[in-house]
Protein backbone atom coordinates (compact mmCIF):
# COMPACT_ATOMS: atom_id res chain seq x y z
CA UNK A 1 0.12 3.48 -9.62
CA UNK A 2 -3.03 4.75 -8.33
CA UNK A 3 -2.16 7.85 -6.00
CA UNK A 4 -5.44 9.32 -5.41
CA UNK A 5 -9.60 8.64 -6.35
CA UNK A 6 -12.30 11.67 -6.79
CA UNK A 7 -15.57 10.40 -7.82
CA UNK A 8 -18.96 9.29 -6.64
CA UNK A 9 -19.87 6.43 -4.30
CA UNK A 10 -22.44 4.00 -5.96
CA UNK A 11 -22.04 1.33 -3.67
CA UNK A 12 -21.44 1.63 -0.02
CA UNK A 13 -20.04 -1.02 2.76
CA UNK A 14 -17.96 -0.38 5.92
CA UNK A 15 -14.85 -2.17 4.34
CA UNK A 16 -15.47 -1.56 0.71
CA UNK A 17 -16.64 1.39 -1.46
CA UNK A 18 -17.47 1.10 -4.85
CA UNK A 19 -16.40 4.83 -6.53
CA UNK A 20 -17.50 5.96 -10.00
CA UNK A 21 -14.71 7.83 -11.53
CA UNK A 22 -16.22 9.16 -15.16
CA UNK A 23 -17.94 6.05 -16.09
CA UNK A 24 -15.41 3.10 -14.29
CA UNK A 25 -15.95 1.78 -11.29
CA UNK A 26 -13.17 1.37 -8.84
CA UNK A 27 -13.51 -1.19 -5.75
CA UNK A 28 -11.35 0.13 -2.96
CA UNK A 29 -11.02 -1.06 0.41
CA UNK A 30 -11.15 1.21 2.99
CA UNK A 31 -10.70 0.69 6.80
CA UNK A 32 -13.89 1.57 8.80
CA UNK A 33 -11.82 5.00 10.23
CA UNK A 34 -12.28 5.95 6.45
CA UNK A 35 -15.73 4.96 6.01
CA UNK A 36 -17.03 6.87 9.32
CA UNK A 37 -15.07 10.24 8.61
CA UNK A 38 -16.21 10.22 5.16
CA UNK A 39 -19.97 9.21 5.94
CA UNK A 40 -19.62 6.96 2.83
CA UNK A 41 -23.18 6.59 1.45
CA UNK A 42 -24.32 5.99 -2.07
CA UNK A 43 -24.45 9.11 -3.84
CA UNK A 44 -21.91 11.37 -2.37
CA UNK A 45 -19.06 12.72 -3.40
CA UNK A 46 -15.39 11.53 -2.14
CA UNK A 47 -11.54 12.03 -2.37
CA UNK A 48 -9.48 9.57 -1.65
CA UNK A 49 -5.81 8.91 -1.15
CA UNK A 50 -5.08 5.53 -2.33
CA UNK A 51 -2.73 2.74 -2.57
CA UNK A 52 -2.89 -0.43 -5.61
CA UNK A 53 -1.44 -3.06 -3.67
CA UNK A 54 -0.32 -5.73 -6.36
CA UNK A 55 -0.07 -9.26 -6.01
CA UNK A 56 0.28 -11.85 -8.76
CA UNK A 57 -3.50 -12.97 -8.25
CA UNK A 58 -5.01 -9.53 -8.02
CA UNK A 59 -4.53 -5.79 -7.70
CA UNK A 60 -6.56 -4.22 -4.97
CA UNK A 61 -6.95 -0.89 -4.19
CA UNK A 62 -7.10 0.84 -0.89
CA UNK A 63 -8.35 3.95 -0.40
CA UNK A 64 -8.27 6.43 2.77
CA UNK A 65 -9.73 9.92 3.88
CA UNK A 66 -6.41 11.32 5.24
CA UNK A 67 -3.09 10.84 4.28
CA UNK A 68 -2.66 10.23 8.01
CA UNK A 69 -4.43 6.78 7.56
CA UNK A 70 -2.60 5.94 4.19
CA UNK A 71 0.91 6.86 6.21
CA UNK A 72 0.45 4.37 8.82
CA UNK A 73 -0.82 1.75 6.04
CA UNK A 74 2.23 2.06 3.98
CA UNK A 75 4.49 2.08 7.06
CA UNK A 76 3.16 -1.59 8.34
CA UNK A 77 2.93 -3.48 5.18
CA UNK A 78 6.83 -1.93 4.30
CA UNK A 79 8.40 -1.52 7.29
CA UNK A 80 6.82 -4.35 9.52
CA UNK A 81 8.00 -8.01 8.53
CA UNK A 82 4.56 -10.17 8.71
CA UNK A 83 2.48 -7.41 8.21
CA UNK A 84 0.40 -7.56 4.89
CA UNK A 85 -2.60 -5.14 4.01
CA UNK A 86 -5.52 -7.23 5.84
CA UNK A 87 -3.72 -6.62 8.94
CA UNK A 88 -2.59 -2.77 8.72
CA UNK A 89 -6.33 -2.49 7.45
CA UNK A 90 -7.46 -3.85 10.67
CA UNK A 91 -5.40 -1.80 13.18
CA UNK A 92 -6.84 1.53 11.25
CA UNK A 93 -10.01 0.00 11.71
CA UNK A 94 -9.64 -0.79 15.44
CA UNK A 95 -7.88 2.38 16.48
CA UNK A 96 -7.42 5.70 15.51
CA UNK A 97 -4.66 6.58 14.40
CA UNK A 98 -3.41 9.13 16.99
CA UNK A 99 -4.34 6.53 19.38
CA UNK A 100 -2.12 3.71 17.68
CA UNK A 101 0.87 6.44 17.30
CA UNK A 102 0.77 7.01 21.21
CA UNK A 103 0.48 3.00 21.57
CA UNK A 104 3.76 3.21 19.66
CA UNK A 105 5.71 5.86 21.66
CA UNK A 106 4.19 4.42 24.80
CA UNK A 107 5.54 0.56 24.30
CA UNK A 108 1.64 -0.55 25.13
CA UNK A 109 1.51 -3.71 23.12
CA UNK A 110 -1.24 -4.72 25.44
CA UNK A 111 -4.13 -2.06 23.95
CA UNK A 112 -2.25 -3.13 20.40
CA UNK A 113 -3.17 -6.47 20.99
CA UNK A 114 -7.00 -5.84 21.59
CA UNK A 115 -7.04 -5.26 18.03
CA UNK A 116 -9.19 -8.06 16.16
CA UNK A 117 -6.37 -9.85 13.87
CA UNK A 118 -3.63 -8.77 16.02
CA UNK A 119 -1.65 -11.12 18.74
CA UNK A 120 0.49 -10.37 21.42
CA UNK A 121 3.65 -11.09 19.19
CA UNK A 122 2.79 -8.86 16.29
CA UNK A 123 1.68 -6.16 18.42
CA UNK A 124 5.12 -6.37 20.11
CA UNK A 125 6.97 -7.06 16.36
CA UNK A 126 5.10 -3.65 15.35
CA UNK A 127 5.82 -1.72 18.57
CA UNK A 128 9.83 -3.04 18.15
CA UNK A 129 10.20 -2.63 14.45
CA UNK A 130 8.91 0.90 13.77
CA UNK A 131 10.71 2.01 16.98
CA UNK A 132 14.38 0.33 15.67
CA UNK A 133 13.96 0.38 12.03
CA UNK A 134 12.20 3.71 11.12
CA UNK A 135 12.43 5.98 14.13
CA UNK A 136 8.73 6.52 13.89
CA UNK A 137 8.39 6.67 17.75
CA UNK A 138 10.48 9.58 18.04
CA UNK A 139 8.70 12.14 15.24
CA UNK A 140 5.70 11.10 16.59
CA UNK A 141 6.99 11.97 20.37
CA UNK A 142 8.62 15.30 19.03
CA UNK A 143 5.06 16.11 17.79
CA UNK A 144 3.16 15.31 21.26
CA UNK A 145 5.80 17.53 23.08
CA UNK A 146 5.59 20.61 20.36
CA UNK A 147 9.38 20.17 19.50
CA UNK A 148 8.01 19.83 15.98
CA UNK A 149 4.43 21.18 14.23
CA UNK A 150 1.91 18.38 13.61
CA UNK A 151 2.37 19.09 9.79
CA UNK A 152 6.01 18.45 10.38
CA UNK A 153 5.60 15.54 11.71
CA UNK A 154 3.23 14.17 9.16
CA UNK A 155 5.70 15.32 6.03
CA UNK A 156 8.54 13.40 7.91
CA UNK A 157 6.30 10.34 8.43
CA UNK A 158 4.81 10.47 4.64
CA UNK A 159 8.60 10.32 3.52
CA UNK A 160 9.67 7.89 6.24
CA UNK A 161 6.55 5.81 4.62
CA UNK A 162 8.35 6.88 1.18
CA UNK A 163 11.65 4.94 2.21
CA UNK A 164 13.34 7.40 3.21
CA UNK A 165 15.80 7.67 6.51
CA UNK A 166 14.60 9.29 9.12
CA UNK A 167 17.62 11.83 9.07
CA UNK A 168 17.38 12.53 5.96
CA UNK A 169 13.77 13.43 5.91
CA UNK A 170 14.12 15.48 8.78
CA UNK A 171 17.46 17.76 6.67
CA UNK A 172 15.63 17.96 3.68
CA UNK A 173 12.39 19.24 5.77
CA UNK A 174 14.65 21.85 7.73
CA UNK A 175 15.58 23.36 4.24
CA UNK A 176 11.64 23.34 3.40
CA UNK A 177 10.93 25.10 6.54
CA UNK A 178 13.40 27.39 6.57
CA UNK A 179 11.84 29.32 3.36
CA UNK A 180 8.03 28.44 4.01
CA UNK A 181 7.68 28.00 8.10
CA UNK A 182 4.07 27.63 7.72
CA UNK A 183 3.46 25.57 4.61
CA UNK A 184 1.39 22.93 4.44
CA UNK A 185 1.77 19.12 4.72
CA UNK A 186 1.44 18.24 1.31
CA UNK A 187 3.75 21.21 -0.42
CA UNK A 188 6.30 20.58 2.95
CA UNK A 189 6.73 16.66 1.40
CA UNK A 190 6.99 18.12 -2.07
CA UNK A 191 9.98 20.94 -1.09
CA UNK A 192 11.45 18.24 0.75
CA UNK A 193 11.40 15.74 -2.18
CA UNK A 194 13.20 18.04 -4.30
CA UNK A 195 15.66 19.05 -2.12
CA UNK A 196 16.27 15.00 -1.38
CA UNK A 197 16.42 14.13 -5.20
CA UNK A 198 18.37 17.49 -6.02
């Protein structure tokens, strides 16, 4: 599995970046969120989280600025039945993602819907599903009242995304936080990995 990509763009397109990694080229699809935060042009340097979605006709890889975006991807193509890559590409690329995470607390399948790709019944299947099923809504409404840090929040959704249950996740980050209050999201998902697989 491809986790992350650190290289230089040689070819540059708002769904699709083309980054040399010592000699190889990787094709990654990105959703237009990624390519506007990154300023993706030819030449530069970039980082990217990633995810190789395979399929028995090809392996494509997706790429993302912020492991924010790649969250939210994972969450809708695993956790949301109809919901393949082209379509969790296009709500990143119609909303940000704070914006789609409030669209999700707040029920509003009508702004969901506005999304190109997106109908009335999978904005409401999305809205429904990551609500019942992962308890997304609820980390993501701790968060916007302070009951929980930001980073908190994001380590519980990156091992939500990870397939883990929601109280679970939020145990094992308790333990995490209870020795490192202020650590940050990345080492906060790696403390509470161990502590889940210990």
């Amino acid at each position: 599995m491809i986790a992350r990509l650190r290289g230089k763009v040689i070819e540059a397109y708002p769904n699709r970046l083309v980054v040399d990694v010592q000699g190889v080229g990787y094709e990654v699809i990105v959703p237009i969120s990624t390519f506007d935060r990154l300023h993706a042009a030819e030449g530069l340097e970039v980082d990217l989280r990633t995810h190789l979605h395979i399929r028995e006709t090809a392996h494509t890889l997706y790429g993302f600025a912020t492991e924010e975006e790649r969250d939210v991807f994972l969450m809708l193509i695993d956790r949301v039945s109809g919901i393949g890559p082209a379509i969790a590409m296009a709500v990143l690329s119609g909303m940000p993602v704070s914006r789609f995470k409030s669209c999700v607390v707040a029920g509003n399948t009508a702004e969901l819907s506005r999304i190109k790709g997106l109908g009335k019944k999978t904005a409401e299947r999305i809205v429904l599903e990551l609500k019942d099923k992962v308890g997304v809504a609820d980390t993501w409404q701790d968060a916007a009242a302070g009951a929980v840090s930001e980073a908190a929040a994001d380590a519980e959704l990156a091992l939500l995304a990870l397939g883990y249950k929601q109280v679970d996740a939020r145990k094992a980050l308790r333990v995490v936080l209870e020795n490192e209050p202020a650590a940050p999201v990345e080492a906060m998902v790696r403390g509470a990995l161990r502590v889940l697989q210990g």
